[in-house]
N, C-alpha and C. Protein backbone atom coordinates (compact mmCIF):
# COMPACT_ATOMS: atom_id res chain seq x y z
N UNK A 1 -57.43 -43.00 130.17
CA UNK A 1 -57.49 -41.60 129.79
C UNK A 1 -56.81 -41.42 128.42
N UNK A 2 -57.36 -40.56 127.37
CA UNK A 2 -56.77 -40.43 126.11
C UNK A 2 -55.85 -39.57 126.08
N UNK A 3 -54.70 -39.89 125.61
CA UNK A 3 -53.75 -39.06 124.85
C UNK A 3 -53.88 -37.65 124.40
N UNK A 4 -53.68 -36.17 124.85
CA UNK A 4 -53.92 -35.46 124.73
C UNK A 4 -53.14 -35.36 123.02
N UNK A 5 -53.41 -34.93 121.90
CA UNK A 5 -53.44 -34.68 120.41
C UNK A 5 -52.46 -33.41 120.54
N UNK A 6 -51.14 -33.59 120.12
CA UNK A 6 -49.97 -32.34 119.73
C UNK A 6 -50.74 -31.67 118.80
N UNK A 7 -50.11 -30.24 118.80
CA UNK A 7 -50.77 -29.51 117.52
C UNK A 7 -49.35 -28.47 117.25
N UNK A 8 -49.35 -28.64 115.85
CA UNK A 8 -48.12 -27.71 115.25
C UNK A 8 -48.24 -26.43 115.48
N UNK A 9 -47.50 -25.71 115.78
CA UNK A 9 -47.18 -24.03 115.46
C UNK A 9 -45.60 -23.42 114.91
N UNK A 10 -46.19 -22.21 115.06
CA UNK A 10 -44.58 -21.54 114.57
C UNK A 10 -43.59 -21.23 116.12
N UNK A 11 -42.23 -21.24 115.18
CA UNK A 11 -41.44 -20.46 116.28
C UNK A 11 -40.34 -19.91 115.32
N UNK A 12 -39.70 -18.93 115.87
CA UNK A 12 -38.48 -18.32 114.90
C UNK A 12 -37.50 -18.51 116.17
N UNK A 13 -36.06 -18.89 115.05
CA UNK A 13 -34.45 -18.69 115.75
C UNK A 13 -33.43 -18.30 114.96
N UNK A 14 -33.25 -17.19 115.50
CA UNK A 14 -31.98 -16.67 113.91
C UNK A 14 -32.86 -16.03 113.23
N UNK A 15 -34.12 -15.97 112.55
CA UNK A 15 -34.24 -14.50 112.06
C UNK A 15 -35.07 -15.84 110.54
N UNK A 16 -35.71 -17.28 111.21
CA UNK A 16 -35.62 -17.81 110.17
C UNK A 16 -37.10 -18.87 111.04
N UNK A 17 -37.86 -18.96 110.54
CA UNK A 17 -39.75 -19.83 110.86
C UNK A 17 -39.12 -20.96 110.44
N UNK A 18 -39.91 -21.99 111.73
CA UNK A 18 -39.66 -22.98 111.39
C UNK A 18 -41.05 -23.62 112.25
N UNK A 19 -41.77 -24.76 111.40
CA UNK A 19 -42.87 -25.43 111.75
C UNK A 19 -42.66 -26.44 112.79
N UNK A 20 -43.01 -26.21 113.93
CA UNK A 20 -43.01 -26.66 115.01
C UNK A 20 -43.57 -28.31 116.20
N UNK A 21 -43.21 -29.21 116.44
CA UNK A 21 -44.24 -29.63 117.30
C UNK A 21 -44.09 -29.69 118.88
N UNK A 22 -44.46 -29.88 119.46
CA UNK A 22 -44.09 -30.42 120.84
C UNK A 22 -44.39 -31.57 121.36
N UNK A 23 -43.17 -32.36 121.81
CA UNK A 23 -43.01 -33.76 122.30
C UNK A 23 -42.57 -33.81 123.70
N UNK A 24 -43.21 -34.00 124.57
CA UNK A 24 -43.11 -34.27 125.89
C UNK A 24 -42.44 -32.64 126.06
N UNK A 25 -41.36 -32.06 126.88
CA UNK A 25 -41.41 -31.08 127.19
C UNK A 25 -39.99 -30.39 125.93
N UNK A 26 -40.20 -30.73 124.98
CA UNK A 26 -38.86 -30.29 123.97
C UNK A 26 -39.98 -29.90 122.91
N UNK A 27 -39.48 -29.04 122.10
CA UNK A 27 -39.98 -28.40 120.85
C UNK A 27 -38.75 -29.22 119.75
N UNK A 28 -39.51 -29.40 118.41
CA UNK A 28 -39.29 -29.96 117.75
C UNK A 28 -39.49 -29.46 116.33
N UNK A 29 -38.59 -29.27 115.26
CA UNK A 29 -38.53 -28.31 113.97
C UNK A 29 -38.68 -29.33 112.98
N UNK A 30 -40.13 -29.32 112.56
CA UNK A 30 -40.17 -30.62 111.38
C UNK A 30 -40.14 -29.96 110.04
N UNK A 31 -40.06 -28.83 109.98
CA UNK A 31 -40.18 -27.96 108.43
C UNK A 31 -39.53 -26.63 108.54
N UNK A 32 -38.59 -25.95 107.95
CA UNK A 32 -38.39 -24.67 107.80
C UNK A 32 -38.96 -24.06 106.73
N UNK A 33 -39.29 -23.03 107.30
CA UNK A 33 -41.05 -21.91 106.22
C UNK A 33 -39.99 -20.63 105.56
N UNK A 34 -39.76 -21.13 104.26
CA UNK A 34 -39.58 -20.09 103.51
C UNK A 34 -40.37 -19.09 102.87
N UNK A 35 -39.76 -17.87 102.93
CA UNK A 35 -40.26 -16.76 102.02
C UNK A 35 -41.90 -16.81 103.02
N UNK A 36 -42.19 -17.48 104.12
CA UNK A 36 -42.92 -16.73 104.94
C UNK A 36 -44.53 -17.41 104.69
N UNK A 37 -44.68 -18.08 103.44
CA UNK A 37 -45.99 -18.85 102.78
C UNK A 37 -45.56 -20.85 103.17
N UNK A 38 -46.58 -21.35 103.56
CA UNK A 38 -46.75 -22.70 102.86
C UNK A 38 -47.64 -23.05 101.53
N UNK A 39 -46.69 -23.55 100.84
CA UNK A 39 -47.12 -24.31 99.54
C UNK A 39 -48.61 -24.85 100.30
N UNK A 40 -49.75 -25.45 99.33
CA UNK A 40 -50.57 -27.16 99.47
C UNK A 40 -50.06 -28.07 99.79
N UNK A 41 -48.83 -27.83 98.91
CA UNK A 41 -48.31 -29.48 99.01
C UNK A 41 -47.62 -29.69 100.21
N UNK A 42 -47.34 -28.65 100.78
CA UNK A 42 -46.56 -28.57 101.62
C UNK A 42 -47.08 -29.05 103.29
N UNK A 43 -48.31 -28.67 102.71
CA UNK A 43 -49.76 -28.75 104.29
C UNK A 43 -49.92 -30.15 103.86
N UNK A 44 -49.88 -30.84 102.48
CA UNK A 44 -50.93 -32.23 102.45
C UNK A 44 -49.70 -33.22 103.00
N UNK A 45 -48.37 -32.76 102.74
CA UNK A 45 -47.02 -33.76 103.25
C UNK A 45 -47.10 -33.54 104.61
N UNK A 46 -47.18 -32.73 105.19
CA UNK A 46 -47.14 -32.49 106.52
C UNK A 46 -47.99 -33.40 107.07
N UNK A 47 -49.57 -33.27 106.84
CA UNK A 47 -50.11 -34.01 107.15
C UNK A 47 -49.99 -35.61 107.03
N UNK A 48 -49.31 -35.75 106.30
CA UNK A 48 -49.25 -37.41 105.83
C UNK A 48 -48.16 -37.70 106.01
N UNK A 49 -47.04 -37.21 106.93
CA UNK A 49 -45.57 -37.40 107.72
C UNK A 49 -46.23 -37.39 109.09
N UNK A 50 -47.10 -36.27 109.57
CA UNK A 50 -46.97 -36.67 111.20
C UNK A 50 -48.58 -36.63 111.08
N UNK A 51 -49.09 -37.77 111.08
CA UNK A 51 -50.83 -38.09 111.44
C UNK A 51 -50.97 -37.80 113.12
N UNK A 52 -50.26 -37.74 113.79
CA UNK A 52 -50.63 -37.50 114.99
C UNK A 52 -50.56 -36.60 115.35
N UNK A 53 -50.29 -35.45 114.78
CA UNK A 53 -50.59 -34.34 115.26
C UNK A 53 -51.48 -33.07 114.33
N UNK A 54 -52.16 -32.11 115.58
CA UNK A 54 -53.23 -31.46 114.77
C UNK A 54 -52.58 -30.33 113.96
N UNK A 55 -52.68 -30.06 112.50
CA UNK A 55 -52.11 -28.76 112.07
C UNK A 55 -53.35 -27.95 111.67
N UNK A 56 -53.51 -26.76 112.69
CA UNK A 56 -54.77 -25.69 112.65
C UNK A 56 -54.03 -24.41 111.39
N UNK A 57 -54.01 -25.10 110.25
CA UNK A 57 -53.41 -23.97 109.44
C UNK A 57 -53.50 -22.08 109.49
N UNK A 58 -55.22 -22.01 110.21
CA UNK A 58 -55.45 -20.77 109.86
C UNK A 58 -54.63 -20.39 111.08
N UNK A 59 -54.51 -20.78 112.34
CA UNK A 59 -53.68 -20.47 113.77
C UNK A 59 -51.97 -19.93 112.92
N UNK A 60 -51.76 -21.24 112.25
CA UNK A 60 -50.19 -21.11 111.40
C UNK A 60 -50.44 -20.50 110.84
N UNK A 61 -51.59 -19.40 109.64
CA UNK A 61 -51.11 -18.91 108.78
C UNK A 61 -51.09 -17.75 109.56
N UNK A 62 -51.64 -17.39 110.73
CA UNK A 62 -51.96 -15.68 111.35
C UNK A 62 -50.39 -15.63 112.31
N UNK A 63 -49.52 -16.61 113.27
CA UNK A 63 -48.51 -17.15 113.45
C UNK A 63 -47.25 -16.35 112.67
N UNK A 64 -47.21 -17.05 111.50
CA UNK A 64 -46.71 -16.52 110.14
C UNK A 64 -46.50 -14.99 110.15
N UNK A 65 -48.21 -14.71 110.06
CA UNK A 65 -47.90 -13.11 109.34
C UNK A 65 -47.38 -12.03 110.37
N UNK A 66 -47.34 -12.97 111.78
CA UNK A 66 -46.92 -12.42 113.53
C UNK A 66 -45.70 -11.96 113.56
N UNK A 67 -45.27 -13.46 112.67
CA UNK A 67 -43.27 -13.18 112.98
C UNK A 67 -42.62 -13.19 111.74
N UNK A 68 -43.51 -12.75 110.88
CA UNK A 68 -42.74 -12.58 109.38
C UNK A 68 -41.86 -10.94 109.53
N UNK A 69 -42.31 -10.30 110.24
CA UNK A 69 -41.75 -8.33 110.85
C UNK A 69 -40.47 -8.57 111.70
N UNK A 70 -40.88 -9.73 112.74
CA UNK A 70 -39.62 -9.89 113.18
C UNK A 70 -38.52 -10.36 112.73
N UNK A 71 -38.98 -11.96 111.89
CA UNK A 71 -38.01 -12.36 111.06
C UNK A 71 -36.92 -11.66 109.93
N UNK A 72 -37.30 -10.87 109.23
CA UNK A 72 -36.86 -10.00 108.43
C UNK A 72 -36.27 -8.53 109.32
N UNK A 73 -36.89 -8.37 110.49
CA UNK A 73 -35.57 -7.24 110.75
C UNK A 73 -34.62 -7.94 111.55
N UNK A 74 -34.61 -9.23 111.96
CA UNK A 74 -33.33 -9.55 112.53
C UNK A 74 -32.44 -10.44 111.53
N UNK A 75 -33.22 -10.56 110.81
CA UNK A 75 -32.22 -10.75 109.03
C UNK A 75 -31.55 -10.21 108.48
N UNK A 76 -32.23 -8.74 108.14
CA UNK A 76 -31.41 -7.31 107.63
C UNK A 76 -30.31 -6.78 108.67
N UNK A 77 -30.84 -7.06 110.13
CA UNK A 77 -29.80 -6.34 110.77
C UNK A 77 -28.56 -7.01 110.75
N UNK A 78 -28.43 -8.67 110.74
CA UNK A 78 -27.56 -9.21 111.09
C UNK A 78 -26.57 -9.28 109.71
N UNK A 79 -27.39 -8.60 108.69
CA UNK A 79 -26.38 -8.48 107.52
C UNK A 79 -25.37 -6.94 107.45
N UNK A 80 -25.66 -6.66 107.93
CA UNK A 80 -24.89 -4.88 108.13
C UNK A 80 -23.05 -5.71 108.26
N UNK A 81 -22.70 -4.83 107.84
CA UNK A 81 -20.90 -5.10 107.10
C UNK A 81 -20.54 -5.25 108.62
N UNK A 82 -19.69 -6.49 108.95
CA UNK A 82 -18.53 -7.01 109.92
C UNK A 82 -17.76 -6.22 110.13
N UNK A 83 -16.49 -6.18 109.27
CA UNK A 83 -15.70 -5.60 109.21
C UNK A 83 -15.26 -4.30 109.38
N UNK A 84 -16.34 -3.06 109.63
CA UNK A 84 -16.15 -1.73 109.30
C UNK A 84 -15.26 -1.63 110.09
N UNK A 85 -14.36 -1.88 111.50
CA UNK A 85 -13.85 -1.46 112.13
C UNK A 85 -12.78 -1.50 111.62
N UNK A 86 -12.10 -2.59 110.59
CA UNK A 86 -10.95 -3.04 110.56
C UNK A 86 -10.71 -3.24 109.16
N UNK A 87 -9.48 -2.45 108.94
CA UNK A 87 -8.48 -2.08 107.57
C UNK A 87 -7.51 -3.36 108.09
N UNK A 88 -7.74 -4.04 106.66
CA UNK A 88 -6.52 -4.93 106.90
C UNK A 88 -5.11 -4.14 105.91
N UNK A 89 -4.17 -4.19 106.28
CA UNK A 89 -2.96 -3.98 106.03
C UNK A 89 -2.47 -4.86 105.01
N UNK A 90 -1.67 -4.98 104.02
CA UNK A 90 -1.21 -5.80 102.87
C UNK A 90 -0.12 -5.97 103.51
N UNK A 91 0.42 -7.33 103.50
CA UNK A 91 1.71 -7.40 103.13
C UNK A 91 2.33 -8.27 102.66
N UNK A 92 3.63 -7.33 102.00
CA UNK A 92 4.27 -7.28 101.08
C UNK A 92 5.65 -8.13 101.59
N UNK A 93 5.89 -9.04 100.43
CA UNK A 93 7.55 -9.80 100.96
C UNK A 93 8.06 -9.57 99.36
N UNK A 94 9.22 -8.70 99.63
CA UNK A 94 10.12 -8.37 98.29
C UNK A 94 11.39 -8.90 98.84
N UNK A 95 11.81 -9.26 97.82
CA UNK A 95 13.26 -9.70 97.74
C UNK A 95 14.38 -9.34 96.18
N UNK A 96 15.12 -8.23 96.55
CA UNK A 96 15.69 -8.15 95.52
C UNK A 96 17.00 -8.35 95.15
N UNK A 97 17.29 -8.32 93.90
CA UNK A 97 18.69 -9.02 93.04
C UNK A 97 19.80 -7.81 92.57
N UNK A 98 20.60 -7.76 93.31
CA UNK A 98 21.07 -6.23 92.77
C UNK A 98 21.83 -6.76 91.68
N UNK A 99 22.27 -7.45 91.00
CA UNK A 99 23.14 -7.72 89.96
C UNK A 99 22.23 -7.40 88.80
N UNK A 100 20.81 -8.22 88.51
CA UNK A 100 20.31 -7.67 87.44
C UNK A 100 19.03 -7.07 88.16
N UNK A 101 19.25 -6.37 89.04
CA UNK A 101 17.67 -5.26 89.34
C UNK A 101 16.81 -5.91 89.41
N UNK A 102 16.46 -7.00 89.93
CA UNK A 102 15.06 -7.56 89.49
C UNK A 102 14.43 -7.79 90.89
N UNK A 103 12.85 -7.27 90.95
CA UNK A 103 12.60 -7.31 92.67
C UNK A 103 11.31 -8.88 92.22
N UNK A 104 11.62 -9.25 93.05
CA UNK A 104 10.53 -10.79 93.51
C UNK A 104 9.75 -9.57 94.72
N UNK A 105 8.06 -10.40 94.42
CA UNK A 105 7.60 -9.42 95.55
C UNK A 105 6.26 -10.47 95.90
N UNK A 106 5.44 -10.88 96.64
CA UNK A 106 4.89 -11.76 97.28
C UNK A 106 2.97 -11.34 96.60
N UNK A 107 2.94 -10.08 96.59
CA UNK A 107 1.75 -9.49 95.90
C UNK A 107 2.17 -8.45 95.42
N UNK A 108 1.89 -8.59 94.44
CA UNK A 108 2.18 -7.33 92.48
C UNK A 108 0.66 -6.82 92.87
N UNK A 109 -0.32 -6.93 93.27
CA UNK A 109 -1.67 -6.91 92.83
C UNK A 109 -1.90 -5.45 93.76
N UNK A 110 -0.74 -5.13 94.87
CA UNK A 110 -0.70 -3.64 95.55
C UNK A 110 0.57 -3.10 95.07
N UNK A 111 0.58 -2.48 93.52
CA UNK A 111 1.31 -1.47 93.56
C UNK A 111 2.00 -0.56 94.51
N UNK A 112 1.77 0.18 95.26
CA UNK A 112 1.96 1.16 96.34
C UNK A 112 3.15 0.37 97.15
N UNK A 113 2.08 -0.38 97.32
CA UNK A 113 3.00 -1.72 98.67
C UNK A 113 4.41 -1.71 97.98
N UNK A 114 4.49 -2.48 96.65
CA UNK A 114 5.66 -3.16 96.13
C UNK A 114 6.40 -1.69 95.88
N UNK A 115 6.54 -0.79 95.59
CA UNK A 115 7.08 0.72 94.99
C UNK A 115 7.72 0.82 96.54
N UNK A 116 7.07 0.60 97.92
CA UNK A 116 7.63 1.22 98.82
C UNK A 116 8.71 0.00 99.35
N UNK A 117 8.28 -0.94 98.99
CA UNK A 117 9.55 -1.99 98.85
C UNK A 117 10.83 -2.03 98.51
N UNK A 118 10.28 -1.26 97.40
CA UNK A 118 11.66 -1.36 96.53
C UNK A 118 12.62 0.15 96.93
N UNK A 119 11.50 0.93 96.83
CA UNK A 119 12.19 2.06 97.30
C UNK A 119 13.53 1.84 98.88
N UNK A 120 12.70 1.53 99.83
CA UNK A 120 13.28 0.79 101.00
C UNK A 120 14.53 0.01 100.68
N UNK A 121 14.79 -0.85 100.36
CA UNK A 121 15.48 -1.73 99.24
C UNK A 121 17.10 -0.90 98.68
N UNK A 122 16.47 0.20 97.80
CA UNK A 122 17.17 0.86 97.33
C UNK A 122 18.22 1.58 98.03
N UNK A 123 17.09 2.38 99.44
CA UNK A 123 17.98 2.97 100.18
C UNK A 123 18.67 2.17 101.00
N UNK A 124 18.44 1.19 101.59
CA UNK A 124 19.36 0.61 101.95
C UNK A 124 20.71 0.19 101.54
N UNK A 125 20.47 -0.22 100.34
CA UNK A 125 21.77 -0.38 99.20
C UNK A 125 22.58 0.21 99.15
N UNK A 126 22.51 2.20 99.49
CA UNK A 126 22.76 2.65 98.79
C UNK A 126 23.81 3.28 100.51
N UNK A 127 23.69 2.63 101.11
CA UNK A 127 24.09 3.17 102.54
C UNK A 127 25.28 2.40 103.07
């Protein structure tokens, strides 16, 4: 009995096409499909890397234009800002010299921060 002939298709994971085969009962990613098109060259390498299997391009190119809607909104969505929940806090390590006034401070680059340092600093000194 003959060998039933694999044939390539698409599948998406993550929001990203990737050219497909199937080998016994596992799927297998021999190409990732950018920007949603295959090159020529891209179909004539294919073909001449895996001869044993069938690539029905027009099946892949309609495939393609299936999960190119999905691909791209679970792209855009997964880019939306992390962080919104969370203000990180600076901080600040001052250390100062009361003989000649001079404050050491860990980040200069938050004004505010270092001013309430020193201020702090001061009153303490002064108690």
């Amino acid at each position: 009995m003959k060998r039933k002939q694999g044939s390539a298709f698409i599948t998406i994971r993550k929001g990203f096409c990737y050219l497909t085969v199937k080998v016994g009962r596992s799927n297998f990613n021999i190409m990732r499909i950018r920007n949603y098109t295959l090159e020529p060259q891209d179909k004539r390498d294919m073909r001449r890397l895996y001869p044993d299997y069938f690539f029905d391009w027009k099946k892949i190119n309609y495939q393609l234009a299936e999960k190119r809607e999905v691909c791209r909104a679970y792209r855009s969505k997964r880019q939306a800002p992390r962080n919104t929940g969370r203000t990180s806090v600076p901080f600040v390590m001052a250390s100062y010299e009361p003989r000649t006034r001079t404050v050491y401070a860990s980040d200069a680059g938050n004004s505010l921060a270092l001013l309430d340092a020193v201020l702090h600093i001061e009153r303490t000194n002064k108690k």
